[in-house]
Protein backbone atom coordinates (compact mmCIF):
# COMPACT_ATOMS: atom_id res chain seq x y z
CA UNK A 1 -57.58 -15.96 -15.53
CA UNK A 2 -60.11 -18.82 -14.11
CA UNK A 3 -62.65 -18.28 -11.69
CA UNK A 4 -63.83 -21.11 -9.59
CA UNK A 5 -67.72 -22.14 -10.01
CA UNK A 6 -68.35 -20.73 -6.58
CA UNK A 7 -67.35 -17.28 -7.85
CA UNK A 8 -69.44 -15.28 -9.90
CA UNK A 9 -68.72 -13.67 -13.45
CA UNK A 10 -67.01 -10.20 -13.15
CA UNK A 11 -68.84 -7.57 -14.09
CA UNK A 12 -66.55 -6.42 -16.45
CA UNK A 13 -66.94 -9.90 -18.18
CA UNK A 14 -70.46 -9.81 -18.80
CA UNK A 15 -70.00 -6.26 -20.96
CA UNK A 16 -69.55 -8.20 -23.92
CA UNK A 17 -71.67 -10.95 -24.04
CA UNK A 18 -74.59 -8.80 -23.03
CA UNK A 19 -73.36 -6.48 -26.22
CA UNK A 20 -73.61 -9.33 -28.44
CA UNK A 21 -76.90 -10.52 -27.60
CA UNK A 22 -78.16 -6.87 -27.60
CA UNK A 23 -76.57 -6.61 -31.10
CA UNK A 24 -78.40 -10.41 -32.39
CA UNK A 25 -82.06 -9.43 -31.00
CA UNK A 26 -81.55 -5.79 -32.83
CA UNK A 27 -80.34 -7.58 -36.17
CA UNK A 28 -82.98 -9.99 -35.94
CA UNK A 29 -85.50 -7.49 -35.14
CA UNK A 30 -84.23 -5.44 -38.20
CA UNK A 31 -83.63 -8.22 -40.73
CA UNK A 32 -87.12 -9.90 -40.28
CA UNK A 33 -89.17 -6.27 -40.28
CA UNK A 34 -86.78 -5.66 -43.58
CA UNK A 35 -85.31 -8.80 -45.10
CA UNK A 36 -87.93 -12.05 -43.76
CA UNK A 37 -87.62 -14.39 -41.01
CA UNK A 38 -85.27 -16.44 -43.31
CA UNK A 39 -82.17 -13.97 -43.01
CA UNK A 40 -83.14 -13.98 -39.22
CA UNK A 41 -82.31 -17.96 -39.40
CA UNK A 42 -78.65 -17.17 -41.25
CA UNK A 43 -77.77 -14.46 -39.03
CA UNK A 44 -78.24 -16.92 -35.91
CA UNK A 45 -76.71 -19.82 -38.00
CA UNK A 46 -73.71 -17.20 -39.01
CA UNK A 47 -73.22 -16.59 -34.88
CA UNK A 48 -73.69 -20.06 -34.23
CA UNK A 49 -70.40 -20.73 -36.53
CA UNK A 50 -68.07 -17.99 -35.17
CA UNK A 51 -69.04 -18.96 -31.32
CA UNK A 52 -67.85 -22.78 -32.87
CA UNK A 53 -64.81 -21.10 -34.40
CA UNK A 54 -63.80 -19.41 -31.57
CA UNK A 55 -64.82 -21.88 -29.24
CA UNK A 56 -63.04 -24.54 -30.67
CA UNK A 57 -59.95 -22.33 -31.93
CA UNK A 58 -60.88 -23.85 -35.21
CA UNK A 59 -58.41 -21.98 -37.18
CA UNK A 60 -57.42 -23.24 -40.67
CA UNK A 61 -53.86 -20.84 -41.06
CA UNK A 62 -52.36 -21.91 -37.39
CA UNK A 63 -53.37 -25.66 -38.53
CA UNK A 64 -51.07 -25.57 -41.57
CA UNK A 65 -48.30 -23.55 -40.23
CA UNK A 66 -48.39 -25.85 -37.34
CA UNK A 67 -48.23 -28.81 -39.57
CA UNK A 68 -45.29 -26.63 -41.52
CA UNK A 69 -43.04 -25.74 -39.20
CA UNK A 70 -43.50 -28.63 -36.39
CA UNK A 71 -45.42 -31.66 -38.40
CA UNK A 72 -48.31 -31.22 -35.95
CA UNK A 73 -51.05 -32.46 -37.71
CA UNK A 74 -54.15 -31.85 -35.01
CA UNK A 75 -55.64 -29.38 -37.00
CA UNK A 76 -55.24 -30.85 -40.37
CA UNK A 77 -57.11 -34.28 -39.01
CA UNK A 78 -59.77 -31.85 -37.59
CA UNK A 79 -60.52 -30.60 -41.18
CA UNK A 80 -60.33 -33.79 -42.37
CA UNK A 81 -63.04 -35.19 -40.10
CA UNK A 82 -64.66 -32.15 -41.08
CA UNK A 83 -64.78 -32.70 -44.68
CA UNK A 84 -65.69 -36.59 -43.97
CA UNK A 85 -68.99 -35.82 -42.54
CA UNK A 86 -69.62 -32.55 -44.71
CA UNK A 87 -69.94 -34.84 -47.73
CA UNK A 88 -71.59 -37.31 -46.31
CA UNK A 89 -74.05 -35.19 -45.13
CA UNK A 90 -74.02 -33.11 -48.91
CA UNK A 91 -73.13 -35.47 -51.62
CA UNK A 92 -76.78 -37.41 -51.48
CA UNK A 93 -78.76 -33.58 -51.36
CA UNK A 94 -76.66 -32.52 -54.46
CA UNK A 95 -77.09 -35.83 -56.15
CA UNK A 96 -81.43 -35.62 -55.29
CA UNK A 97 -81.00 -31.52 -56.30
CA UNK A 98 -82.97 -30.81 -52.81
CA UNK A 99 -83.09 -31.08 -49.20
CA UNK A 100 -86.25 -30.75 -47.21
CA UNK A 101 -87.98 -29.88 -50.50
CA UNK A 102 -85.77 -27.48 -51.03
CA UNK A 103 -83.64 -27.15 -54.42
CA UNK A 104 -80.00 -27.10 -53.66
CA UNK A 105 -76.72 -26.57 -55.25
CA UNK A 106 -73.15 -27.04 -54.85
CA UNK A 107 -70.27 -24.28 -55.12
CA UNK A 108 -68.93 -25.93 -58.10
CA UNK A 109 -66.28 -23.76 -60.16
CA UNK A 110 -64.19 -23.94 -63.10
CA UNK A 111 -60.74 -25.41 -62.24
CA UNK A 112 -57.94 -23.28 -64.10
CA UNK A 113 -55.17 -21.12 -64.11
CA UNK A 114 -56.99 -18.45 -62.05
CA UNK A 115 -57.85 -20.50 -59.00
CA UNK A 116 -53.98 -22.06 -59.13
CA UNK A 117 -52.71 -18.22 -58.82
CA UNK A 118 -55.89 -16.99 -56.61
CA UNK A 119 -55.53 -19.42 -54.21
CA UNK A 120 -51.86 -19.65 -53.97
CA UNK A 121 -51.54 -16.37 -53.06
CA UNK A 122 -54.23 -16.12 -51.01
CA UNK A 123 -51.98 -19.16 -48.97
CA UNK A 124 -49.19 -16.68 -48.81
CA UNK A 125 -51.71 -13.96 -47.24
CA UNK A 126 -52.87 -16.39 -44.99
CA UNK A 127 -49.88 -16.89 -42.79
CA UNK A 128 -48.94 -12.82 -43.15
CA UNK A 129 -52.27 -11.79 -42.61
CA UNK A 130 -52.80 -14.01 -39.51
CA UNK A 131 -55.58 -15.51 -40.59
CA UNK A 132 -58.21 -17.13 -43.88
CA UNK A 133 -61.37 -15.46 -44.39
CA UNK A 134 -63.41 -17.35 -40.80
CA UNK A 135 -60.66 -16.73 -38.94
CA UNK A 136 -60.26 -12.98 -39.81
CA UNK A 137 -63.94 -12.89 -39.11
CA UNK A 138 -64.17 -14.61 -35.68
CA UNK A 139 -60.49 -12.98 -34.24
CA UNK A 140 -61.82 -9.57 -35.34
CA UNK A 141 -65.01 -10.35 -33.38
CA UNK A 142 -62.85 -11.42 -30.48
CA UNK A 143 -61.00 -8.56 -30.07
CA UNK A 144 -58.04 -8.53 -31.89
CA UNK A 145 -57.93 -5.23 -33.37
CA UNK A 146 -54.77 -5.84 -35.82
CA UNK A 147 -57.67 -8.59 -37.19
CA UNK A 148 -59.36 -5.17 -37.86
CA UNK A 149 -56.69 -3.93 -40.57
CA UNK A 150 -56.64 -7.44 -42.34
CA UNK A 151 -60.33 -7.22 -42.80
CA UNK A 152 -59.87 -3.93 -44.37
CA UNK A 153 -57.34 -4.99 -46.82
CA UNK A 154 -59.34 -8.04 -47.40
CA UNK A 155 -62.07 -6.22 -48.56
CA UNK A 156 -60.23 -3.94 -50.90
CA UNK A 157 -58.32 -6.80 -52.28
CA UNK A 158 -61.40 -8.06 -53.15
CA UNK A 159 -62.73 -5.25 -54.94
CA UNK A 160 -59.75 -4.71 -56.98
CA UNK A 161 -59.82 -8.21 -58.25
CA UNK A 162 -63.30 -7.64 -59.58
CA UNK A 163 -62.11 -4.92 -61.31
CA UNK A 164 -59.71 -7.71 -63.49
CA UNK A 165 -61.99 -10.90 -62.62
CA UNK A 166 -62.15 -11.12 -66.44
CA UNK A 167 -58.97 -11.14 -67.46
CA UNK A 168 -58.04 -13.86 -65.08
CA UNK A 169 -61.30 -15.98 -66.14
CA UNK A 170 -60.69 -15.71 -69.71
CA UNK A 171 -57.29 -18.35 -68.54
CA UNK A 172 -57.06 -21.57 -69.81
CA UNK A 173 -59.25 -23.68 -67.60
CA UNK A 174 -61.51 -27.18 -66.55
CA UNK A 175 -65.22 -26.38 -66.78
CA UNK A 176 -66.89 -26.78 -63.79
CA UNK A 177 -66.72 -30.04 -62.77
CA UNK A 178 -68.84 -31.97 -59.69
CA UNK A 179 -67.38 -35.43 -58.94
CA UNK A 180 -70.97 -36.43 -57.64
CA UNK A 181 -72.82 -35.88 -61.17
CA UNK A 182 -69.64 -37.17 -63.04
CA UNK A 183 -69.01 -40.14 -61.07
CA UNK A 184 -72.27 -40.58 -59.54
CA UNK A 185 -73.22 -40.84 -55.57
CA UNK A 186 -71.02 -43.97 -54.10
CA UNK A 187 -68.12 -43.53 -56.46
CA UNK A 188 -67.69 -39.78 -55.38
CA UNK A 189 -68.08 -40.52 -51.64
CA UNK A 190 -65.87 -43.22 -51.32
CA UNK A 191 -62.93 -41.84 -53.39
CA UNK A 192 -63.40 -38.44 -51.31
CA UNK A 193 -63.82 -40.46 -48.27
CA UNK A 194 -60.34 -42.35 -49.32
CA UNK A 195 -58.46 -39.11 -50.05
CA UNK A 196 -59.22 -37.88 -46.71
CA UNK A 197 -58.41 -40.93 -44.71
CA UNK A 198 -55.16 -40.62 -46.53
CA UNK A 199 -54.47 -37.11 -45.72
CA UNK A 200 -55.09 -38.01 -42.29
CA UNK A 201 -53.05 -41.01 -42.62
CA UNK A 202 -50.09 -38.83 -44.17
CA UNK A 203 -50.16 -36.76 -40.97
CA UNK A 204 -50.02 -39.38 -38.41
CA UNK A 205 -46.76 -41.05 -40.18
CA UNK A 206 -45.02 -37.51 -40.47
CA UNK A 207 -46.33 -36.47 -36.77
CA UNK A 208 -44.65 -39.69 -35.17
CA UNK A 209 -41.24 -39.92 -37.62
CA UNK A 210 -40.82 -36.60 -35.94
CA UNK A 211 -42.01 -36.88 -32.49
CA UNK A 212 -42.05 -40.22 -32.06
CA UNK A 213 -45.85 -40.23 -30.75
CA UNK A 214 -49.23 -38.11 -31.87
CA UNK A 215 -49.57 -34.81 -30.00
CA UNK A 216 -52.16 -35.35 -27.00
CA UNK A 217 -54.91 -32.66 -26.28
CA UNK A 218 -54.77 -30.62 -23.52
CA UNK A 219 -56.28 -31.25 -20.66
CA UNK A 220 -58.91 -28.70 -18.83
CA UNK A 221 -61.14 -28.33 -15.98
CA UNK A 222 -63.98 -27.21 -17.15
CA UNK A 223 -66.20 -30.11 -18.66
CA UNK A 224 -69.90 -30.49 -19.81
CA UNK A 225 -72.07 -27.58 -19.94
CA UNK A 226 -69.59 -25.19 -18.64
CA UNK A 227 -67.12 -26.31 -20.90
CA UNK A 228 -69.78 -26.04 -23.82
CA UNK A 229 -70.90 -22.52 -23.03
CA UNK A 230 -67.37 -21.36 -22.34
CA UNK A 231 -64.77 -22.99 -24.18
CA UNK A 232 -62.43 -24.02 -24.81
CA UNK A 233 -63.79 -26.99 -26.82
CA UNK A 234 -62.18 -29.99 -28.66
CA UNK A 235 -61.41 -30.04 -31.87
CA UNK A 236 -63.18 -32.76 -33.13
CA UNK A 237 -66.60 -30.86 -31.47
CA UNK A 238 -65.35 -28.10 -34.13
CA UNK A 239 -64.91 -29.96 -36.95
CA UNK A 240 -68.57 -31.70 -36.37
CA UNK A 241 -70.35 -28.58 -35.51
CA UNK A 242 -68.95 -26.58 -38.55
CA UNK A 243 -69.93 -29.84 -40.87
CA UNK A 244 -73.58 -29.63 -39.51
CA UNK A 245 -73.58 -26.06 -39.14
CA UNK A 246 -72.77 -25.99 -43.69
CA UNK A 247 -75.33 -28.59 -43.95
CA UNK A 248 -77.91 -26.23 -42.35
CA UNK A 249 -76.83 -23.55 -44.50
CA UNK A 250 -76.99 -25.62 -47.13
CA UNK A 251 -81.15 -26.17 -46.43
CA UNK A 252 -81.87 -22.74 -45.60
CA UNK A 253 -79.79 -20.86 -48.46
CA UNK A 254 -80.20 -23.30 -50.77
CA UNK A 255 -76.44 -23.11 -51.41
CA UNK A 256 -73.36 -24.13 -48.93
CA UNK A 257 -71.14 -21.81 -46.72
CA UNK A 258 -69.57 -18.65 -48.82
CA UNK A 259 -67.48 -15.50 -46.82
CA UNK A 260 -65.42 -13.59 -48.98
CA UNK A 261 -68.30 -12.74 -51.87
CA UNK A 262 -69.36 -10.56 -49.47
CA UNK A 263 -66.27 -8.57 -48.87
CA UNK A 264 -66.18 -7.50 -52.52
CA UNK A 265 -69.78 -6.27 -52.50
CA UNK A 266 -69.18 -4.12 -49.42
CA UNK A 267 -65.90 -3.19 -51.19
CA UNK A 268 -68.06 -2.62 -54.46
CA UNK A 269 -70.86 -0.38 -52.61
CA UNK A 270 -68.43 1.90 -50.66
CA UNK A 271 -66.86 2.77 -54.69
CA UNK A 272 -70.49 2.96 -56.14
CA UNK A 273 -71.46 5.46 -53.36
CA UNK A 274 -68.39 7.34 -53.95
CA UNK A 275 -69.01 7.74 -57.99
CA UNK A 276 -67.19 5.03 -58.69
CA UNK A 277 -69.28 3.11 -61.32
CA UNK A 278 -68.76 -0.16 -60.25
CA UNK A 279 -71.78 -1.68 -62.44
CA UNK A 280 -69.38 -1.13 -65.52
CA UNK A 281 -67.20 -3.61 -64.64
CA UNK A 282 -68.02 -6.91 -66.35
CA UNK A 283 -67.81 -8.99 -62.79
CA UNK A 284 -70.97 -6.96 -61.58
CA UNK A 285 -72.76 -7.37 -64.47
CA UNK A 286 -73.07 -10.88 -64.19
CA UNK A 287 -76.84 -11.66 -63.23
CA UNK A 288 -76.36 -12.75 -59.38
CA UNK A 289 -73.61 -9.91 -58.86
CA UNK A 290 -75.84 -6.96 -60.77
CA UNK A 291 -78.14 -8.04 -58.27
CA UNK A 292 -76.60 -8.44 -55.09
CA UNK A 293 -74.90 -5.08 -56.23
CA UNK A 294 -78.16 -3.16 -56.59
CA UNK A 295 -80.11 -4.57 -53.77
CA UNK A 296 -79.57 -3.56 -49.87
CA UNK A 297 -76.70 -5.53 -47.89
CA UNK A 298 -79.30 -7.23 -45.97
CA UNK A 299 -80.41 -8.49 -48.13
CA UNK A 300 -77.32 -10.27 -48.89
CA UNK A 301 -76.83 -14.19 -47.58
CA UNK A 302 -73.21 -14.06 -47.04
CA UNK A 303 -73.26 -10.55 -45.50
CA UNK A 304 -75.71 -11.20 -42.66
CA UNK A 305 -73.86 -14.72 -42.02
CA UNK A 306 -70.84 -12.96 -42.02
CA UNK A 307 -72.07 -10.42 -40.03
CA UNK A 308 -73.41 -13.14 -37.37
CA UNK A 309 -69.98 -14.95 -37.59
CA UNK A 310 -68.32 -12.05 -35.57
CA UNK A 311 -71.09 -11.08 -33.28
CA UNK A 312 -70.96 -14.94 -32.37
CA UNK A 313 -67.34 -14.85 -31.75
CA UNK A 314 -67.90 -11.69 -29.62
CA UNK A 315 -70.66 -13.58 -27.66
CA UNK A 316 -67.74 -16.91 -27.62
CA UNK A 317 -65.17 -14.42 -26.00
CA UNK A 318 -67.38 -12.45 -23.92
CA UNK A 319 -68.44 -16.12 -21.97
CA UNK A 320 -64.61 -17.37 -22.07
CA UNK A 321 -63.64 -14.16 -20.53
CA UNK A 322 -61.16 -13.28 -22.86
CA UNK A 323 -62.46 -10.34 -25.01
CA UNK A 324 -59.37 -7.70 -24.29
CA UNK A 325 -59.00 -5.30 -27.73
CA UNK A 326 -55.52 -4.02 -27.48
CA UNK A 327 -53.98 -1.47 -30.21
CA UNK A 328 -50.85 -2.25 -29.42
CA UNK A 329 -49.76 -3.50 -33.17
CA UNK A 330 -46.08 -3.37 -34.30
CA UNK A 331 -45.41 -2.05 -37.22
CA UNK A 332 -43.59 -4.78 -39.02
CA UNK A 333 -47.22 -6.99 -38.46
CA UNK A 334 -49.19 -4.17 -38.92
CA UNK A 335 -47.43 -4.01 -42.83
CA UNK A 336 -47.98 -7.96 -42.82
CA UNK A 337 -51.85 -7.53 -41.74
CA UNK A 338 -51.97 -4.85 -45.07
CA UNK A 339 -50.34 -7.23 -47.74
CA UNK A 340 -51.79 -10.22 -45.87
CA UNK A 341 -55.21 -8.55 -46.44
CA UNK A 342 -54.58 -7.64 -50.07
CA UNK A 343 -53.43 -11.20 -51.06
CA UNK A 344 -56.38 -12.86 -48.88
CA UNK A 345 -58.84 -10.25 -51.09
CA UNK A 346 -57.70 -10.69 -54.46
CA UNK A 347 -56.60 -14.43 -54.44
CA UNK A 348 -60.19 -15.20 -53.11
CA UNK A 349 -62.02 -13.55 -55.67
CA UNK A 350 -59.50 -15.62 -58.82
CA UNK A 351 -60.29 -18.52 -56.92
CA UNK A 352 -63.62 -18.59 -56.85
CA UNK A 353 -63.49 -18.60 -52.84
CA UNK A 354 -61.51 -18.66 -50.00
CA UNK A 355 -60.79 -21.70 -47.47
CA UNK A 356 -64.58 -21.82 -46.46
CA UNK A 357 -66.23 -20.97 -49.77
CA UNK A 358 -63.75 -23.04 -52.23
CA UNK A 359 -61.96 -25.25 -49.75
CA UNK A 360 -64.41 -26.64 -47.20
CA UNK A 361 -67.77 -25.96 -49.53
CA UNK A 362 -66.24 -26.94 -52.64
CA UNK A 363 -64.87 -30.01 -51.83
CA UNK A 364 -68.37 -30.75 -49.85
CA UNK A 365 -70.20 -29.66 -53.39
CA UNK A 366 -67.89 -32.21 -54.86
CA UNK A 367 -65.92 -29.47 -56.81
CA UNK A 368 -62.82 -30.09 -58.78
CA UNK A 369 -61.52 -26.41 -58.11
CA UNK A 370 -61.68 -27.14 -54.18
CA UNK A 371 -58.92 -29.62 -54.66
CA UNK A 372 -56.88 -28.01 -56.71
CA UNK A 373 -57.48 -24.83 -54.37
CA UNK A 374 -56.10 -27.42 -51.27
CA UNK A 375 -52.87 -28.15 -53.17
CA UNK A 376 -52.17 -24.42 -54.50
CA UNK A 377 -53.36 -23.02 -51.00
CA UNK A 378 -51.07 -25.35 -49.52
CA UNK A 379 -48.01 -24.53 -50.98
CA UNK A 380 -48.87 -20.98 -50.70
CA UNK A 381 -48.73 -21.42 -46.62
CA UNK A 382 -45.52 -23.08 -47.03
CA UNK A 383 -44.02 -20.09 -48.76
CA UNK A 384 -45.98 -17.64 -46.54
CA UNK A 385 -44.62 -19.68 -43.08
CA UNK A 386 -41.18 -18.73 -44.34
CA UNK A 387 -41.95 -15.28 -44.87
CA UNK A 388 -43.05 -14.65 -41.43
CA UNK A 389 -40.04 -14.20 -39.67
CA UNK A 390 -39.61 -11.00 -41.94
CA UNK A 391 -42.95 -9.56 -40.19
CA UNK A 392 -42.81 -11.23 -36.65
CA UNK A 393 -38.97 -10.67 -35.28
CA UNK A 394 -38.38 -13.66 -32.55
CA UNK A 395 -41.38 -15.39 -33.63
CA UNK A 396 -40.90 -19.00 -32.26
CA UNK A 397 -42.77 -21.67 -34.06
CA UNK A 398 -45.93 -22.48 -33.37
CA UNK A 399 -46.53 -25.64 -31.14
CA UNK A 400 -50.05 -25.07 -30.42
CA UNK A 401 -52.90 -24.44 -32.12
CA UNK A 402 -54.39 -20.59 -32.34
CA UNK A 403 -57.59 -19.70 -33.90
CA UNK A 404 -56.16 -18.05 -36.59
């Protein structure tokens, strides 16, 4: 419902933005008395993204199936904008090794039969589970509580595939493989820049041999501030603010956008507390992993961002006025939500991410495996938009873009 600008907000409507700003001045409070003024900086920069993910419905999962089912390419364009300006912003820090004086590096992973498998299924999950690893992040913070039981599958798919991480590594595979120190600088940003203009290109032709003209945005009447502070914004501000939003990540973690690593520590911790001894497993004995495993979550980069993505998407619905949790799940999507969640888990962990970490990061880091993960991931959405109907009785095909 819209409320004119001479009527103030409900009260009712300012319960949870106030509850999300309570919630980032406590976890700032706490993470620079515990953690350092740095995490403080990622937790903001993790709400800053899910209040642009929300805000901009920037879902990844309703962009394909859209694209799938109707030839709607919107959302695919968006990303592709997005990934534009991501490497130009990344490709000359990774090819200098620092940014602001600070060393960087990519999320570059080997490119084998793991991430083919990991990331194909995780496709399938994506359309079941209603949404990729941001998306299940910012929905859940918005209020939608079926979100809820996809995150918790997500997370123990997650830490089962650690338990058999490697087995899958030990497949045949690429080593890891940057196109910027192979290729050098202006070969790897022009070919990247080419691939996406293509993409794009791709979805323009299909979009009008089907409709006969592009899809035009929809009109509102909020604008400037208002519209800024409340939504619902364009996607093009979306796909800008979530390129510059990486690159900032990028200077203060010293490494680019990750989600789903975190899921498998929580995972991980819950079993170690229980007797389970996780630290056995040869994924957690890995260097990086034995630590993050041994040290306190907040001390964790990808768990405090992760953990700002969905207060930030609370704070995004709270202003738009639409933050209404309802528990009214069916059961045929509450069993898609579980196997969703398990496929989203495990098939990020093979693949050495999920859309944000392997998809949107990697191909910014210049990574071979985020390409291949685009065409496996792909073709796993096809398959899982055809599955759907199975879950979702009457579902009509999507002809608008969701943020998830």
């Amino acid at each position: 419902m819209g409320l004119s600008a001479t009527v103030s907000p409900e009260p009712r409507r300012l319960g949870a933005p106030l509850v999300a700003l309570g919630l980032l001045i406590a976890g700032a409070w706490f993470l620079d008395v515990n953690a350092g003024f740095r995490q403080v900086l990622l937790l903001l920069l993790g709400a800053a993204l899910g209040l642009t993910l929300y805000h901009a419905a920037f879902g990844f999962t309703s962009a394909w199936r859209v694209f799938i089912n109707e030839r709607r390419g919107a959302g695919l364009r968006a990303q592709m904008v997005m990934l534009a300006l991501a490497v130009l912003l990344f490709f000359p820090a990774l090819a200098a090794g620092n940014l602001f004086g600070t060393p960087v590096t990519g999320l570059v992973a080997p490119a084998g039969v793991s991430v083919v498998f990991g990331a194909f299924i995780f496709g399938i999950g994506m359309q079941l589970g209603g949404g990729c690893a941001s998306g299940t992040l910012f929905t859940v913070g918005g209020g939608n509580a079926r979100m809820l039981v996809t995150l918790l599958f997500f997370i123990i798919g997650s830490v089962t595939a650690t338990h058999h991480a490697d087995w899958w590594f030990a497949l045949p595979s690429l080593p890891a493989t940057s196109i910027v120190q192979a290729w050098g600088l202006v070969p790897a940003l022009l070919v990247s820049l080419g691939v996406f203009g293509l993409i794009a290109w791709v979805t323009v032709h299909l979009e009008k041999r089907r409709h006969g003209r592009l899809e035009q945005p929809e009109q509102h009447d909020r604008a400037g501030l208002q519209r800024f502070v409340r939504g619902p914004w364009p996607l093009l501000w979306g796909a800008v603010a979530l390129a510059v939003l990486n690159y900032a990540t990028l200077a203060l973690a010293g490494r680019p956008w990750g989600i789903t690593s975190a899921f498998a520590l929580w995972g991980a911790k819950v079993l170690d507390s229980l007797g389970v001894q996780v630290s056995s497993w040869v994924f957690w004995q890995a260097p990086a992993n034995a630590k993050a495993l041994a040290s306190p979550v907040w001390q964790d980069v990808t768990t405090v961002m992760d953990l700002g993505i969905v207060v930030g998407a609370l704070l995004a619905a709270g202003l738009a006025g639409r933050f209404a949790p309802s528990l009214k799940i069916p059961l045929p999507s509450l069993i898609a939500a579980v196997i969703g969640g398990l496929l989203l888990g495990y098939g990020s962990r093979l693949a050495y991410g999920c859309n944000i970490g392997a998809y949107f990061s990697g191909i910014a880091s210049g990574s071979l495996h985020g390409w291949l993960w685009l065409i496996a991931a792909y073709l796993g959405n096809v398959i899982g938009v055809r599955l759907r109907p199975a879950f979702f009785a009457g579902e009509r095909r999507a002809t608008t873009l969701t943020g998830c």
